[in-house]
N, C-alpha and C. Protein backbone atom coordinates (compact mmCIF):
# COMPACT_ATOMS: atom_id res chain seq x y z
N UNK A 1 -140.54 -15.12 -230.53
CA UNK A 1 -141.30 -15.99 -229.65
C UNK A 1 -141.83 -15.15 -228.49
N UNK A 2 -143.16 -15.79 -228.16
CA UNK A 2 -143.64 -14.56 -227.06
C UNK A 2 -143.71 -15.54 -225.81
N UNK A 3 -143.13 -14.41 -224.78
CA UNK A 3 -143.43 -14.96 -222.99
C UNK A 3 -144.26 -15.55 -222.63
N UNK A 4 -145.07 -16.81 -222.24
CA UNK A 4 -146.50 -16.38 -221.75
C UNK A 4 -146.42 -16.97 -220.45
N UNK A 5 -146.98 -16.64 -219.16
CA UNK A 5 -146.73 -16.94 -217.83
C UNK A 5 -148.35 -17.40 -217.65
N UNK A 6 -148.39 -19.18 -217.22
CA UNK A 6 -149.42 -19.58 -216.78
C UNK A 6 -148.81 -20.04 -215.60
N UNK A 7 -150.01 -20.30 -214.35
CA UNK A 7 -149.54 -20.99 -213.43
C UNK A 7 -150.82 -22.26 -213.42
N UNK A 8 -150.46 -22.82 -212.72
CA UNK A 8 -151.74 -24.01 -211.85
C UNK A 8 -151.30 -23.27 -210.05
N UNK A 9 -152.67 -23.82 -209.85
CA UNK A 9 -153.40 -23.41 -208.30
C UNK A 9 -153.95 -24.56 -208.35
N UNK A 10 -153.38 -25.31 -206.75
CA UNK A 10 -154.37 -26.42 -206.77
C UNK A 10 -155.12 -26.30 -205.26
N UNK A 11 -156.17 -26.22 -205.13
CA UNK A 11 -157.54 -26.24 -203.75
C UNK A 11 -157.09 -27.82 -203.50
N UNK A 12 -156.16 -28.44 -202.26
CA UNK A 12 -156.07 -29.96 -202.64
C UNK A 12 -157.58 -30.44 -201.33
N UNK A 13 -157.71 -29.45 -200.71
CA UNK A 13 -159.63 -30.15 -200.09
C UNK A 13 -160.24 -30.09 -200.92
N UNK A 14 -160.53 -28.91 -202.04
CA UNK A 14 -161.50 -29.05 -202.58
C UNK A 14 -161.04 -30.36 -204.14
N UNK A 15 -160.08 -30.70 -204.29
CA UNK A 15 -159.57 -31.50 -205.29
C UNK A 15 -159.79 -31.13 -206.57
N UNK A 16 -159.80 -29.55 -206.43
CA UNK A 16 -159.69 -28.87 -207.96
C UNK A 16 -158.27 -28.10 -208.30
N UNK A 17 -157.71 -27.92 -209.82
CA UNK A 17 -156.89 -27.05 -209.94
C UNK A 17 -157.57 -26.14 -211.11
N UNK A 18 -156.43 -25.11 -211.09
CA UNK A 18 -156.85 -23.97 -211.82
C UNK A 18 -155.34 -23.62 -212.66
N UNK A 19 -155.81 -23.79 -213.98
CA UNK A 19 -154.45 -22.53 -214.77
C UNK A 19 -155.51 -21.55 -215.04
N UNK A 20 -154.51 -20.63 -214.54
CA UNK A 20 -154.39 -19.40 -214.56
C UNK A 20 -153.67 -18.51 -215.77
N UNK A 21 -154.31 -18.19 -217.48
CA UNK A 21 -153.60 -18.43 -217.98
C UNK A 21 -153.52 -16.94 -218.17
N UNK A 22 -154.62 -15.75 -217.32
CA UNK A 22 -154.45 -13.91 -217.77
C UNK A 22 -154.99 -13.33 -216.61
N UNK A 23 -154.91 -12.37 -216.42
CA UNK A 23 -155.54 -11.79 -214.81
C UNK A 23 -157.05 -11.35 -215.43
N UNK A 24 -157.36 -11.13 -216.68
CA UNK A 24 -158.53 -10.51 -217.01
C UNK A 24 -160.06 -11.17 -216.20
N UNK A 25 -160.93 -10.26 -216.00
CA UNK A 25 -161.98 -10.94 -215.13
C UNK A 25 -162.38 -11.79 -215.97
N UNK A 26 -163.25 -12.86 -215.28
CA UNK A 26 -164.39 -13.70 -215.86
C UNK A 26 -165.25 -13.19 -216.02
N UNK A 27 -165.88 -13.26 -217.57
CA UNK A 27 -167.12 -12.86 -217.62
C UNK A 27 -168.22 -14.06 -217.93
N UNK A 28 -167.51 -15.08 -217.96
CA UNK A 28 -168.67 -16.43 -218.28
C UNK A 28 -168.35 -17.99 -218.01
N UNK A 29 -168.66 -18.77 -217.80
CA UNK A 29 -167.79 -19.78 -218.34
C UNK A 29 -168.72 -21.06 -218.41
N UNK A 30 -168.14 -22.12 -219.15
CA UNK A 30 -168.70 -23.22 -219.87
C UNK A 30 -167.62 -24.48 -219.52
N UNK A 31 -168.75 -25.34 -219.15
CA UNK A 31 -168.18 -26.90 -218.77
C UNK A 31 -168.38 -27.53 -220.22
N UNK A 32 -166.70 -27.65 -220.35
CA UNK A 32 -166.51 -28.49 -221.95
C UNK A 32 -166.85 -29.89 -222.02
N UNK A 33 -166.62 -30.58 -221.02
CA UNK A 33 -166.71 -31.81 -220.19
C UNK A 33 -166.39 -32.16 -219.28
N UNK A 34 -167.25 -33.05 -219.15
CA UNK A 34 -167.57 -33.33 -217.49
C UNK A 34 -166.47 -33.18 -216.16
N UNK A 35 -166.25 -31.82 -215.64
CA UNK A 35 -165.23 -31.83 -214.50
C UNK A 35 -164.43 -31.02 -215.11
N UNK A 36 -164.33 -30.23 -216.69
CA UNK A 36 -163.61 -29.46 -216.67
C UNK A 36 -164.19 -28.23 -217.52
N UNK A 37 -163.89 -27.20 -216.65
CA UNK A 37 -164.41 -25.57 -217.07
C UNK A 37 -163.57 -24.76 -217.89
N UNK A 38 -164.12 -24.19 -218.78
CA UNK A 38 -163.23 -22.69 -219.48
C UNK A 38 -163.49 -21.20 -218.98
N UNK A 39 -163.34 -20.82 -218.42
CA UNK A 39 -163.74 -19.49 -217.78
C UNK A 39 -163.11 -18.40 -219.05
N UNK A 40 -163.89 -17.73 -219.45
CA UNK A 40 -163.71 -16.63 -220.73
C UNK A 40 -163.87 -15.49 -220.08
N UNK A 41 -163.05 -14.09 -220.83
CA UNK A 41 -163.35 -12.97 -220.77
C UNK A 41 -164.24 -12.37 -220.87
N UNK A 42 -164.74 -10.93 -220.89
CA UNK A 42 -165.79 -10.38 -222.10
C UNK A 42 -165.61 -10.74 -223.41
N UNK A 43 -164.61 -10.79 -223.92
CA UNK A 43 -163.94 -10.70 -225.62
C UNK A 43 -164.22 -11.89 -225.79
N UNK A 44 -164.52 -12.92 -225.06
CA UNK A 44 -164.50 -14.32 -224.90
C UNK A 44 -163.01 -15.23 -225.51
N UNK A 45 -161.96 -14.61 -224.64
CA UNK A 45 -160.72 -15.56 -224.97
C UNK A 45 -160.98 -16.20 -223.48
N UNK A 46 -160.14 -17.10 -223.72
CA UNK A 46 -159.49 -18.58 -222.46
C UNK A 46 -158.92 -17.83 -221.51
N UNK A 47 -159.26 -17.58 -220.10
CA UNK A 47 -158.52 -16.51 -219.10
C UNK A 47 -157.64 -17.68 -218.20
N UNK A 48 -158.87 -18.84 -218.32
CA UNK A 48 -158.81 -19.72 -216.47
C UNK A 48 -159.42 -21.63 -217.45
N UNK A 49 -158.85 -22.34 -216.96
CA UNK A 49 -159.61 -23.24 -217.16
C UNK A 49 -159.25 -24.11 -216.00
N UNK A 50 -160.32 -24.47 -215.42
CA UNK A 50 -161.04 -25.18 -214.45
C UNK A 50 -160.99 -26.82 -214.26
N UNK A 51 -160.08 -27.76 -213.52
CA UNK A 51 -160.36 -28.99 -213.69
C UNK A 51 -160.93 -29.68 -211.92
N UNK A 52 -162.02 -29.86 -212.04
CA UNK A 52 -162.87 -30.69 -210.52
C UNK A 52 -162.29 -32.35 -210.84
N UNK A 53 -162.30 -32.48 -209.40
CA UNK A 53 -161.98 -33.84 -209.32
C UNK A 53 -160.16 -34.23 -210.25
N UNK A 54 -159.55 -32.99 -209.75
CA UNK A 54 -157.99 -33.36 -210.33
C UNK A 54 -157.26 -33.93 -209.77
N UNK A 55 -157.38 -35.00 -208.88
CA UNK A 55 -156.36 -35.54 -209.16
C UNK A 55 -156.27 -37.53 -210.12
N UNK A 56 -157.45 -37.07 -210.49
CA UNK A 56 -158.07 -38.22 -211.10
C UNK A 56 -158.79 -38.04 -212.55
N UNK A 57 -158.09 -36.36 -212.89
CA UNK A 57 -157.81 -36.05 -214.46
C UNK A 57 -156.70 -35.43 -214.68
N UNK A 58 -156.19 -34.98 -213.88
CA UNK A 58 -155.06 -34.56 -213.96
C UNK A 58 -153.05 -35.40 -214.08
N UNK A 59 -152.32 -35.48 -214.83
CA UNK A 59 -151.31 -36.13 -214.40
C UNK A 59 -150.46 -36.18 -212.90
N UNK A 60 -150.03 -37.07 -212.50
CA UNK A 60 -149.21 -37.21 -211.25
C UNK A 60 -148.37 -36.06 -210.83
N UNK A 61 -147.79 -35.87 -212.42
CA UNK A 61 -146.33 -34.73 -212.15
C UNK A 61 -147.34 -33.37 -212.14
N UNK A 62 -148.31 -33.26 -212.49
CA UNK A 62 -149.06 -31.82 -212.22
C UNK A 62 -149.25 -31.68 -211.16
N UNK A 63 -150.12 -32.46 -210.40
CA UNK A 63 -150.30 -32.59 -209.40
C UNK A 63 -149.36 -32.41 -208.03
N UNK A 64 -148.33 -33.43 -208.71
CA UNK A 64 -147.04 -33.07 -207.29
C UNK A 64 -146.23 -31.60 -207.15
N UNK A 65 -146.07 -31.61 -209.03
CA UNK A 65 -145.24 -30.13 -208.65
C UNK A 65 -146.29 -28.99 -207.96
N UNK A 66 -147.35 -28.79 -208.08
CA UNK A 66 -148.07 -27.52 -207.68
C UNK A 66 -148.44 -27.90 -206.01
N UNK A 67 -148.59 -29.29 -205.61
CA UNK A 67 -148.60 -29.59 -204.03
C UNK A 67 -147.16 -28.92 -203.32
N UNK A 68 -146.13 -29.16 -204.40
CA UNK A 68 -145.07 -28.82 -203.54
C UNK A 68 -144.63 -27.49 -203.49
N UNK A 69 -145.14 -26.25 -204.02
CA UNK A 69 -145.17 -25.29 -204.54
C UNK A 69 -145.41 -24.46 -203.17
């Protein structure tokens, strides 16, 4: 079984969060739907994905644990 270390970041003015799922830069990214982003590598894997307006797509317990963080 392999390690994998994501976090969430949540901006709570701006009412966005972020997993954080590789340190690799962004080289692009694409709104899958409405309010939520995939931010890709060069290689184009999943680095970051992007949710606007989270706390009203996001679950409660996401939300609280990363406020209290």
């Amino acid at each position: 079984m392999m390690d994998v270390t994501a976090h969430w970041v949540l901006d709570a003015a701006a009412n966005a969060a972020w997993l954080r799922l590789s340190d690799a830069p962004v080289a692009e990214s694409e709104e899958v739907r409405p309010d939520v982003v995939f931010d890709f590598d060069s290689a184009g894997r999943i680095v970051r994905i992007e949710v606007l307006d989270a706390r009203a797509l996001l679950p409660d317990t996401i939300i609280g644990a990363v406020a209290a963080e």
